[in-house]
Protein backbone atom coordinates (compact mmCIF):
# COMPACT_ATOMS: atom_id res chain seq x y z
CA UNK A 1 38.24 -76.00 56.51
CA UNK A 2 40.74 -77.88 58.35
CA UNK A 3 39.77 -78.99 62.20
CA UNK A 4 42.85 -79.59 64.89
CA UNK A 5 41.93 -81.21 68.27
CA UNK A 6 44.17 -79.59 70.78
CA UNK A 7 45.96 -81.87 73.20
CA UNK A 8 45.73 -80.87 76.91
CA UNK A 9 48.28 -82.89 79.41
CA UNK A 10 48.38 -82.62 83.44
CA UNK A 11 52.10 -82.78 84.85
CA UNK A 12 53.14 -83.06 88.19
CA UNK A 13 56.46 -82.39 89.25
CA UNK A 14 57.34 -84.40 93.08
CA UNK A 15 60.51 -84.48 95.02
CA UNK A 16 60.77 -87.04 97.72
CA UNK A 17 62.57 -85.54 100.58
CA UNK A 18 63.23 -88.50 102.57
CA UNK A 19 64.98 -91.54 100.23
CA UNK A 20 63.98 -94.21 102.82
CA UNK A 21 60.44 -93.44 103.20
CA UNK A 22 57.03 -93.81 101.50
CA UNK A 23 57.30 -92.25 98.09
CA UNK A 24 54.50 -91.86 95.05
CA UNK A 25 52.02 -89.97 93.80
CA UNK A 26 48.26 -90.42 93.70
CA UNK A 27 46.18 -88.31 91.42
CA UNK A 28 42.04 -87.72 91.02
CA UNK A 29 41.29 -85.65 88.26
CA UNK A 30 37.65 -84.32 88.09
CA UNK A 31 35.50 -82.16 85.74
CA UNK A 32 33.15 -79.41 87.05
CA UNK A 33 30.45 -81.97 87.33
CA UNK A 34 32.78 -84.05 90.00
CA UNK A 35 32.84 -86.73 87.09
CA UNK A 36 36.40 -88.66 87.14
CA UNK A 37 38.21 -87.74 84.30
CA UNK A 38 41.43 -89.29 84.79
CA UNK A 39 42.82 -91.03 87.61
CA UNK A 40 47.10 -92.12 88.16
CA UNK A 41 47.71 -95.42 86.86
CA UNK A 42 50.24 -96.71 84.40
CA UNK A 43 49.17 -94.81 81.44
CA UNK A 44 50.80 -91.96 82.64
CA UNK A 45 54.52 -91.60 81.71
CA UNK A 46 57.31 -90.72 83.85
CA UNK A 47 60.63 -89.48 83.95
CA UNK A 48 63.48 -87.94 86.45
CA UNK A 49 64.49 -86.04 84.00
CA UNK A 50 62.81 -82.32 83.35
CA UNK A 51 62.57 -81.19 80.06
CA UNK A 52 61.35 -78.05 78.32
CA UNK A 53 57.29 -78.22 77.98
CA UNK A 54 57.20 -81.57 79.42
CA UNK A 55 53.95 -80.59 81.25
CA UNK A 56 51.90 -79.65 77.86
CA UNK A 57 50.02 -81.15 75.33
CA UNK A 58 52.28 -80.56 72.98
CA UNK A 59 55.29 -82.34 73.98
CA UNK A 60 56.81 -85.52 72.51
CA UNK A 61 57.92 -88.06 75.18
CA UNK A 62 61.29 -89.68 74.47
CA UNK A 63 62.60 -92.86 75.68
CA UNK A 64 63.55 -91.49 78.54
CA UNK A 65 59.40 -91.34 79.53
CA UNK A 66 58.17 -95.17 80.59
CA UNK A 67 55.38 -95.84 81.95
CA UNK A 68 54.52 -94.92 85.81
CA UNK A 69 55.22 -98.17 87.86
CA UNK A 70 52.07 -99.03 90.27
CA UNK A 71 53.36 -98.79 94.51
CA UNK A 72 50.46 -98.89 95.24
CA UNK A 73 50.67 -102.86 96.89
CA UNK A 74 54.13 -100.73 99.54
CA UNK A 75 53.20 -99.48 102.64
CA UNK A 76 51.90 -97.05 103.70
CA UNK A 77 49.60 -96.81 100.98
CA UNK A 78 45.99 -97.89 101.51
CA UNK A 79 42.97 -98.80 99.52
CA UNK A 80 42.48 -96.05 97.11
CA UNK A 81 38.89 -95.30 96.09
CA UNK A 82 38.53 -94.62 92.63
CA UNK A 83 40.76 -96.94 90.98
CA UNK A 84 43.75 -94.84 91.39
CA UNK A 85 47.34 -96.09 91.40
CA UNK A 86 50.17 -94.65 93.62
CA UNK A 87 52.92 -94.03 90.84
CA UNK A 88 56.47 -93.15 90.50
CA UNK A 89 59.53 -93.89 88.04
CA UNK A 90 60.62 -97.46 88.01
CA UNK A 91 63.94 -96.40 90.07
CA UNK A 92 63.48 -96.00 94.08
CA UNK A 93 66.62 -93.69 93.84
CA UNK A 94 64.74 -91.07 92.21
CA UNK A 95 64.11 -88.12 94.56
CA UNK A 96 62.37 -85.95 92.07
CA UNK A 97 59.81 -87.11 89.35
CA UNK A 98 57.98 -85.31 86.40
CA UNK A 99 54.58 -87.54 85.44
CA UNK A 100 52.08 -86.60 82.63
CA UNK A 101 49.31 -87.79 81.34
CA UNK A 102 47.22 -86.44 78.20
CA UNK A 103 43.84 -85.87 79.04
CA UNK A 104 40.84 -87.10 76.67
CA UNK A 105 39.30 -84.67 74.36
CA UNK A 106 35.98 -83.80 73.80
C-alpha cells in the first residue's frame, strides 16, 4: 500500500487601494488548540500575478513566485507579537498581491 501526504497551502489575495500609503500583510495562523502554526515571514512566496489554483496545495510556483519581502521595519507597522513579518512582493508598485504558504503536515 502506497501512502500520499496531502499538501494544504493558505493564500491570501490583497489589493492596496491607496499606492502611497502603508501596504503589507500580516498573518497568524492557529490550530484549534490556539497553537501557532504558521506565522507571515519570508517563507511564504509571492506574486502580482494570479494564476489558476495558486491558493492550493497542489500548485507549482514558477519564477514568477519569490519570496515575500519583510516591511515590517516601514511605518506604520509596529512590534508584532508572535514573530510575524508584514509581507508583500518586492515591487511597491504592486496594488494587488497573491501570497501562499504550504502549511506543515502532520
Amino acid at each position: 500500500k502506497q501512502w500520499y501526504q496531502r499538501r494544504v497551502a493558505v493564500g491570501i489575495k490583497c489589493h492596496n487601494v491607496d499606492k502611497n500609503g502603508p501596504y503589507g500583510i500580516m498573518v497568524r495562523i492557529t490550530d484549534k488548540e490556539e497553537a501557532i502554526v504558521a506565522v507571515s515571514d519570508s517563507s511564504w512566496k509571492c506574486s502580482n500575478k494570479e494564476e489558476t489554483g495558486w491558493s492550493t496545495g497542489s500548485f507549482q510556483e514558477d519564477e514568477s513566485w519569490e519570496p515575500a519581502s519583510d516591511k515590517t521595519n516601514q511605518s506604520p507597522w509596529g512590534n508584532p507579537q508572535f514573530n510575524e513579518q508584514v509581507i508583500w512582493t518586492a515591487y511597491k508598485n504592486d496594488t494587488t498581491i497573491f501570497c501562499r504558504k504550504v502549511l506543515p503536515g502532520d
